[in-house]
Protein backbone atom coordinates (compact mmCIF):
# COMPACT_ATOMS: atom_id res chain seq x y z
CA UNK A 1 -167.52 85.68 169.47
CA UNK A 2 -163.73 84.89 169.28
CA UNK A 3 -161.96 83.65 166.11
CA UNK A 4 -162.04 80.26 165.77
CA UNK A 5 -159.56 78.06 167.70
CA UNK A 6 -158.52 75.25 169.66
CA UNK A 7 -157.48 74.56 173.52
CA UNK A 8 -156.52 71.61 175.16
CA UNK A 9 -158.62 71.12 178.24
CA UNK A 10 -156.34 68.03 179.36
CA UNK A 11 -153.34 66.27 178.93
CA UNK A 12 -154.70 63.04 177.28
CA UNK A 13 -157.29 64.18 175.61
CA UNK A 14 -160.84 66.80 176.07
CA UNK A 15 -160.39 69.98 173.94
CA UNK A 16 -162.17 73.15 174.18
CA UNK A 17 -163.52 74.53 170.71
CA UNK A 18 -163.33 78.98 171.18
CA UNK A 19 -165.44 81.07 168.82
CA UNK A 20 -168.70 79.31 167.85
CA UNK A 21 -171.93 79.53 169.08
CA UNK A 22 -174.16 76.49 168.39
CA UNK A 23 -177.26 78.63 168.53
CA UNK A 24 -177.19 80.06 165.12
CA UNK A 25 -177.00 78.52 161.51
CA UNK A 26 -173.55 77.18 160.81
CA UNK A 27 -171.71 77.79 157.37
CA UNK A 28 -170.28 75.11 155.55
CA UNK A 29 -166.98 76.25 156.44
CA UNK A 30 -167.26 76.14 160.01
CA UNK A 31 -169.35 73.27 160.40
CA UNK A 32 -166.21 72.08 158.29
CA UNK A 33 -163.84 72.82 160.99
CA UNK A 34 -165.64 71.46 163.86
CA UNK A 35 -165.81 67.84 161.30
CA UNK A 36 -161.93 68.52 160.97
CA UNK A 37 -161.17 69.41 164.95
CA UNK A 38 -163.22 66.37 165.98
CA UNK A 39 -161.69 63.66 164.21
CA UNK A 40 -158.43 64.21 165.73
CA UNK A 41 -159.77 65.57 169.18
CA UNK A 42 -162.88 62.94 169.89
CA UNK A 43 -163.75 64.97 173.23
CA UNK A 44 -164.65 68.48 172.00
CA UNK A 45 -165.99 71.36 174.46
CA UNK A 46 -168.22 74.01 173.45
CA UNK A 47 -168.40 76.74 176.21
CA UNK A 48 -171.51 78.93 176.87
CA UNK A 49 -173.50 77.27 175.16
CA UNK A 50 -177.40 77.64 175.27
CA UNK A 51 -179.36 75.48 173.11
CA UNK A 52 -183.38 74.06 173.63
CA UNK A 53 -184.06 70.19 172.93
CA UNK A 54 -185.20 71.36 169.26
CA UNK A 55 -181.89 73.11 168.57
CA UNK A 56 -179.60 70.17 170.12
CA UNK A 57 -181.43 68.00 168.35
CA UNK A 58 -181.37 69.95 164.89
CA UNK A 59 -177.49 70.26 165.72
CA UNK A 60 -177.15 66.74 166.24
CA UNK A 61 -178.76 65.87 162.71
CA UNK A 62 -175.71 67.73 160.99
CA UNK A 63 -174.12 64.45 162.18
CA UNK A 64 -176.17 61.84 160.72
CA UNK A 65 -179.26 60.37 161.47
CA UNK A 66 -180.30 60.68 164.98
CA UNK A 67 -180.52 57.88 167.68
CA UNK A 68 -183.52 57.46 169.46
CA UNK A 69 -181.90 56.15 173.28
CA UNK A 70 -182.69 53.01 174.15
CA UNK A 71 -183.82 54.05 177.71
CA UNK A 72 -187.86 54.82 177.28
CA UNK A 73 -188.07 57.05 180.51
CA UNK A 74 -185.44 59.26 180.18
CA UNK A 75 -186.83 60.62 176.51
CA UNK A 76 -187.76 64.19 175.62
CA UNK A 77 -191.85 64.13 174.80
CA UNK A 78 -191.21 66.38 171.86
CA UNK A 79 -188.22 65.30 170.61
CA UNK A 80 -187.32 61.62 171.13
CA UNK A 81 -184.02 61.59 169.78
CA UNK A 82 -182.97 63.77 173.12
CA UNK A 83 -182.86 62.41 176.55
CA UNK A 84 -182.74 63.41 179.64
CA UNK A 85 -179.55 62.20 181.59
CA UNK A 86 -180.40 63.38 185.29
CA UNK A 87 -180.86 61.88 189.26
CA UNK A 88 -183.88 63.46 190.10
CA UNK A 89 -187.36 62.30 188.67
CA UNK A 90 -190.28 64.22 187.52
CA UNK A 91 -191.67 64.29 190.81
CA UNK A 92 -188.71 66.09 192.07
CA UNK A 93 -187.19 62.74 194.25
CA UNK A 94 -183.93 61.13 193.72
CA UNK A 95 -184.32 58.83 190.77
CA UNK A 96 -182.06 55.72 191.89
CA UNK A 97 -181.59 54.14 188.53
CA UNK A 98 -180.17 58.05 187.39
CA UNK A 99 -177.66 58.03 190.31
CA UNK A 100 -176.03 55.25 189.38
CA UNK A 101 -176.80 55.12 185.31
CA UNK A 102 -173.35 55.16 183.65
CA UNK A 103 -171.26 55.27 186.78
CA UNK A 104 -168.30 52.28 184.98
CA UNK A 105 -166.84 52.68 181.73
CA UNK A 106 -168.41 52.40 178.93
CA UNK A 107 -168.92 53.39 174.98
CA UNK A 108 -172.51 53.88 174.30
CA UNK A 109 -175.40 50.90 172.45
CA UNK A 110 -172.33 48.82 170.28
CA UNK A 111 -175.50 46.19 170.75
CA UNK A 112 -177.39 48.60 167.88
CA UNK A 113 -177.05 46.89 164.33
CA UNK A 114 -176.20 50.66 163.74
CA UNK A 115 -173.23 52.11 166.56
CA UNK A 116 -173.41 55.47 167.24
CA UNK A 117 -170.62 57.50 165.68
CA UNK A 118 -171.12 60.38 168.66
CA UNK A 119 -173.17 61.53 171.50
CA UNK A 120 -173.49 65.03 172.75
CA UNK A 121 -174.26 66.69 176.35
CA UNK A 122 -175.58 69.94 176.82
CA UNK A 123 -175.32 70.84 180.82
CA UNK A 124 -178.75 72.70 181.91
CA UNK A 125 -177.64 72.28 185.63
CA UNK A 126 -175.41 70.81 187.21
CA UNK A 127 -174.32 69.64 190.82
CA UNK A 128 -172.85 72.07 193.26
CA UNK A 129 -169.86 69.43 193.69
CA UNK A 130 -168.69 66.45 191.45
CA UNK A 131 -170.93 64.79 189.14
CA UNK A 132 -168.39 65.31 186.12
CA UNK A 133 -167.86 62.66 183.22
CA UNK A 134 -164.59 61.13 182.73
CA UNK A 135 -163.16 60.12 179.12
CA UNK A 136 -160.64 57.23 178.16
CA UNK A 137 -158.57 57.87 174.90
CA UNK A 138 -158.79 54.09 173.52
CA UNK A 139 -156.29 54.86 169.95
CA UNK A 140 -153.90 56.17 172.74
CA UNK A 141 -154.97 53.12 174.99
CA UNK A 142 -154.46 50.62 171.85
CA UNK A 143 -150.56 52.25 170.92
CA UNK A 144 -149.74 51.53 174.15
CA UNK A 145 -150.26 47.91 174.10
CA UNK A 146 -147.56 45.30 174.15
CA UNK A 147 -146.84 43.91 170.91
CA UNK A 148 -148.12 40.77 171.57
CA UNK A 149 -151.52 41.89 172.70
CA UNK A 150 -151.84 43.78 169.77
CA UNK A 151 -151.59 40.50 167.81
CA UNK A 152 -153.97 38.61 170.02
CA UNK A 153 -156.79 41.28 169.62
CA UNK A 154 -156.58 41.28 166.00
CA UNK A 155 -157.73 38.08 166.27
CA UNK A 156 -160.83 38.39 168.28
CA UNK A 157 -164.08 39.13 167.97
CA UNK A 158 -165.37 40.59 170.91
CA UNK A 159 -169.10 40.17 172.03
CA UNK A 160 -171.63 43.09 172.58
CA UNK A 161 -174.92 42.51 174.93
CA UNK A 162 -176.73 45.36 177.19
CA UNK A 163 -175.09 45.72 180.26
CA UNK A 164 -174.22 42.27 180.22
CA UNK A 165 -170.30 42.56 180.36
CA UNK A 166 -168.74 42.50 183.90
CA UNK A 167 -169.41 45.85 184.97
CA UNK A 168 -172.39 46.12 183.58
CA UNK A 169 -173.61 43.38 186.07
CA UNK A 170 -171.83 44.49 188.70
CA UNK A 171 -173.46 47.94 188.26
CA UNK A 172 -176.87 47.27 187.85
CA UNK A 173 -177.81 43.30 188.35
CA UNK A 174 -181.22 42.71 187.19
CA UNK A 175 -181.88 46.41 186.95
CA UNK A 176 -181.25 47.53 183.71
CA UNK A 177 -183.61 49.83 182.86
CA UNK A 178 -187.34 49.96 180.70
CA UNK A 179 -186.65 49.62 176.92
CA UNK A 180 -189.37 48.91 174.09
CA UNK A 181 -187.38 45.72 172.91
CA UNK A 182 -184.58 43.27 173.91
CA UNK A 183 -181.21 43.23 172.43
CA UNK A 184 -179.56 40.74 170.85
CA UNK A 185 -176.16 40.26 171.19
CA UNK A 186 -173.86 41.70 168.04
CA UNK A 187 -170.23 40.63 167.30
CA UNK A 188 -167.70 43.42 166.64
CA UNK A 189 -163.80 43.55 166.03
CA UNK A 190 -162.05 43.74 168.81
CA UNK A 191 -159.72 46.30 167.03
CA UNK A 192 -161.71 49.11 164.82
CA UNK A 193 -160.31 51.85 162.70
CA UNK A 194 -161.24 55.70 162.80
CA UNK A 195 -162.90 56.12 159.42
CA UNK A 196 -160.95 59.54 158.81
CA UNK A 197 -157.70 59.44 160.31
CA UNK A 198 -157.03 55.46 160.01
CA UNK A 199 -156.47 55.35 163.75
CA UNK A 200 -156.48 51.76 165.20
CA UNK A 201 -159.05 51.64 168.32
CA UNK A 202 -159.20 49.16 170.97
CA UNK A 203 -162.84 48.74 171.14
CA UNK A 204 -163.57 46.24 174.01
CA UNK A 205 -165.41 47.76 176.92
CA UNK A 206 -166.25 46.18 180.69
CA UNK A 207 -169.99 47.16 180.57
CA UNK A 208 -171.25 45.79 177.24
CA UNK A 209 -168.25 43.68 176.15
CA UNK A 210 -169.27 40.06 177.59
CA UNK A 211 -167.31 37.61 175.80
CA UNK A 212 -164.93 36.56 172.96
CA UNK A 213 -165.81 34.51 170.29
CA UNK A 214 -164.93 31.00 170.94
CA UNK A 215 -163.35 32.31 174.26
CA UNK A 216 -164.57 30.75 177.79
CA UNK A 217 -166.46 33.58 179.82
CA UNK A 218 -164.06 33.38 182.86
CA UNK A 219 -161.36 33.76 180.55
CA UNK A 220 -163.05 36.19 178.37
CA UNK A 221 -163.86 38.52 181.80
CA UNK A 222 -159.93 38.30 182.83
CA UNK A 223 -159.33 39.73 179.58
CA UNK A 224 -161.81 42.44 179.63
CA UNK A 225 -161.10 43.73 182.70
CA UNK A 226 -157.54 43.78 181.98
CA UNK A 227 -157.99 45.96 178.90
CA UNK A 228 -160.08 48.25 180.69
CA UNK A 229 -157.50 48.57 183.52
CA UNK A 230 -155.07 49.42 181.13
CA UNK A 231 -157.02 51.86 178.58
CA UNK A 232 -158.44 53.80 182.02
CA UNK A 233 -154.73 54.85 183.33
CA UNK A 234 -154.53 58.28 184.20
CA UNK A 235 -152.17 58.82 181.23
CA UNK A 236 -155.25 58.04 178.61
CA UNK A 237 -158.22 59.97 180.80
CA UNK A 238 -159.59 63.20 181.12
CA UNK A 239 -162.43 64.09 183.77
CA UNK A 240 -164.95 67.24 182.66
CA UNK A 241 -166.03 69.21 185.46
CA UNK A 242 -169.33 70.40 184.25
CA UNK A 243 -170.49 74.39 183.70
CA UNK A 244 -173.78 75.34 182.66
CA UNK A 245 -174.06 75.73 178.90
CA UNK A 246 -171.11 73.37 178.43
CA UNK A 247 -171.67 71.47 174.85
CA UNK A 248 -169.56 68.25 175.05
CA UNK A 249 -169.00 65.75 171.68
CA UNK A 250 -167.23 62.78 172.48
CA UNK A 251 -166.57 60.05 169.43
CA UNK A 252 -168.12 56.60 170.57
CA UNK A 253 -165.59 54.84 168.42
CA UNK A 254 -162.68 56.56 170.22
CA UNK A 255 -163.06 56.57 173.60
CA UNK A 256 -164.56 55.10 176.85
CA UNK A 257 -166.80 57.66 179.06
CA UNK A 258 -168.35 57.38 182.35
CA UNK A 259 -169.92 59.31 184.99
CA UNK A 260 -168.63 60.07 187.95
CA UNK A 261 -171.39 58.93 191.58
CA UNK A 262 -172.04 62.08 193.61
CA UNK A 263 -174.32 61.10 197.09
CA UNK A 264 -177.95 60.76 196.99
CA UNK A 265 -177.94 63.47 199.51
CA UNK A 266 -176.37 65.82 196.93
CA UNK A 267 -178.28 64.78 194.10
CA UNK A 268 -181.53 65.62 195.84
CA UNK A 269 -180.20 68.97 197.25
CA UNK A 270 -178.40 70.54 193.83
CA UNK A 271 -180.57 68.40 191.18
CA UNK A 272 -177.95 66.35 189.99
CA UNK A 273 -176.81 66.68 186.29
CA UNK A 274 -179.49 67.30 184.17
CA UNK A 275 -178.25 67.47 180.02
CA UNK A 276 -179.54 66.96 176.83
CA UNK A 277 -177.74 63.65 174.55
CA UNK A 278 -178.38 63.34 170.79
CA UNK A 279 -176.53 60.24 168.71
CA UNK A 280 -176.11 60.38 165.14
CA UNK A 281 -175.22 56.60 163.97
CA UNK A 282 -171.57 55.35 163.32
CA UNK A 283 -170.92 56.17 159.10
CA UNK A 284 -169.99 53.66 158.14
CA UNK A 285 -170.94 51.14 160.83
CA UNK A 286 -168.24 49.20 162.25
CA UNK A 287 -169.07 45.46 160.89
CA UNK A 288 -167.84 42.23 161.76
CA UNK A 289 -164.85 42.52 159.49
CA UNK A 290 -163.46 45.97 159.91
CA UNK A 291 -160.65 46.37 161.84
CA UNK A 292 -158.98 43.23 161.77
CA UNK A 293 -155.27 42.29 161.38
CA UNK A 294 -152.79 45.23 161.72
CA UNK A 295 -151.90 48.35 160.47
């Protein structure tokens, strides 16, 4: 392998991480680095990769504790904490709800009691066209807000359901999915703070995100799909064309992600996307009062 360095994969964010292979026991020192490289780059690429669900998962675990996903069919048998994120079922058809799973922007189960701090992707195939995941930068996203928004989000408590927010019901309706238990909704800051660099965060997002404390919901909806219009300009986004034995960590806190529709036609004909995801949970979590006021 390469020494150890650092490439930037886009202009907003997404950075490529040279000289590591996931595959064998990391030192202190370099799992070090990667803790270092990720809290100021909160899309990091590992190329080349090629880890089983036992490995991802034990790589996952240097994290934190792992997340078991929420969605009950798309689990490994072996190891639960790894999913499946894929369009084609085990029968070898297109699996409808996996075309369109996590097509709108999004940050991943802020509906837990515990947020994830990350989630990582391990690409095992991929389609012959499309099918990449884009990424929002929301500290870059929340610096660029007028003054006066800033002020009015430090304020607000933003509410967190499953797929509940306006995308989320645009995207899937009454279809969201088999889980072993229903949600509750959570309140979180609508401004959050990276726990290492101090960062402020907008963290309001159009698929979970339904509502504002005290707010009106058609008022509350104006305002979340204004933030996400602004936090997904080109300027704050990076899209990830997939390789096989890519390794992507993205920070939940940090950014938005979503993927990106290819056609049922292409789905069924390359496979679709099929990768690995492992969440370790948000240290510390983000509560109620973090992140309000300025800074």
């Amino acid at each position: 392998m390469t020494a150890r360095e650092l490439r930037p994969l886009g202009e907003a964010l997404g950075t490529e991480a040279l000289g590591i292979d996931l595959s064998k026991a990391l030192d202190a020192e370099t799992f070090a680095w990667i803790e270092d490289a990720f809290a100021e780059h909160p899309v990091l690429v590992f190329r080349e990769q090629d880890l089983g669900p036992g490995e991802l998962a034990a790589f996952g675990r240097l994290f934190g504790r792992p997340k078991v996903h929420s969605l009950v069919d798309y689990r490994h048998p072996e190891f639960p904490e790894v999913s499946w994120l894929t369009n084609v079922d085990k029968d070898g058809n297109i699996d409808w709800f996996g075309v369109k799973r996590a097509t709108d922007w999004h940050t991943d189960s802020p509906y837990e009691e515990v947020a994830p701090r990350l989630a990582i992707l391990h690409a095992k195939e991929v389609p012959s066209a499309k099918g990449g995941t884009m990424f929002a930068d929301m500290r870059a996203a929340y610096d660029a807000l007028p003054d006066a928004m800033k002020q009015r989000l430090a304020t607000l408590t933003g509410l967190h359901g499953r797929s509940n927010g306006p995308a989320g019901e645009r995207l899937y309706g009454d279809d969201k999915g088999k889980t072993e238990k229903e949600y509750d909704e959570l309140p979180r800051p609508a401004v959050t703070h990276h726990p290492v660099t101090g960062r402020p965060i907008l963290f309001v997002n159009p698929m979970h995100t339904h509502g504002f404390e005290g707010m009106a919901r058609e008022a509350a909806w104006q305002l979340i799909e204004e933030l996400a219009a602004h936090a997904t300009q080109e300027r704050f986004t990076y899209y990830h064309s997939w390789q096989v034995g890519d390794l992507l960590m993205w920070d939940e806190r940090a950014t938005m992600h979503r993927g990106v529709t290819i056609t049922p036609k292409s789905a069924a004909s390359c496979c679709g996307q099929s990768s690995t995801r492992t969440k370790a949970p948000l240290t510390p979590a983000l509560s109620p009062q973090a992140g309000r006021g300025s800074r």
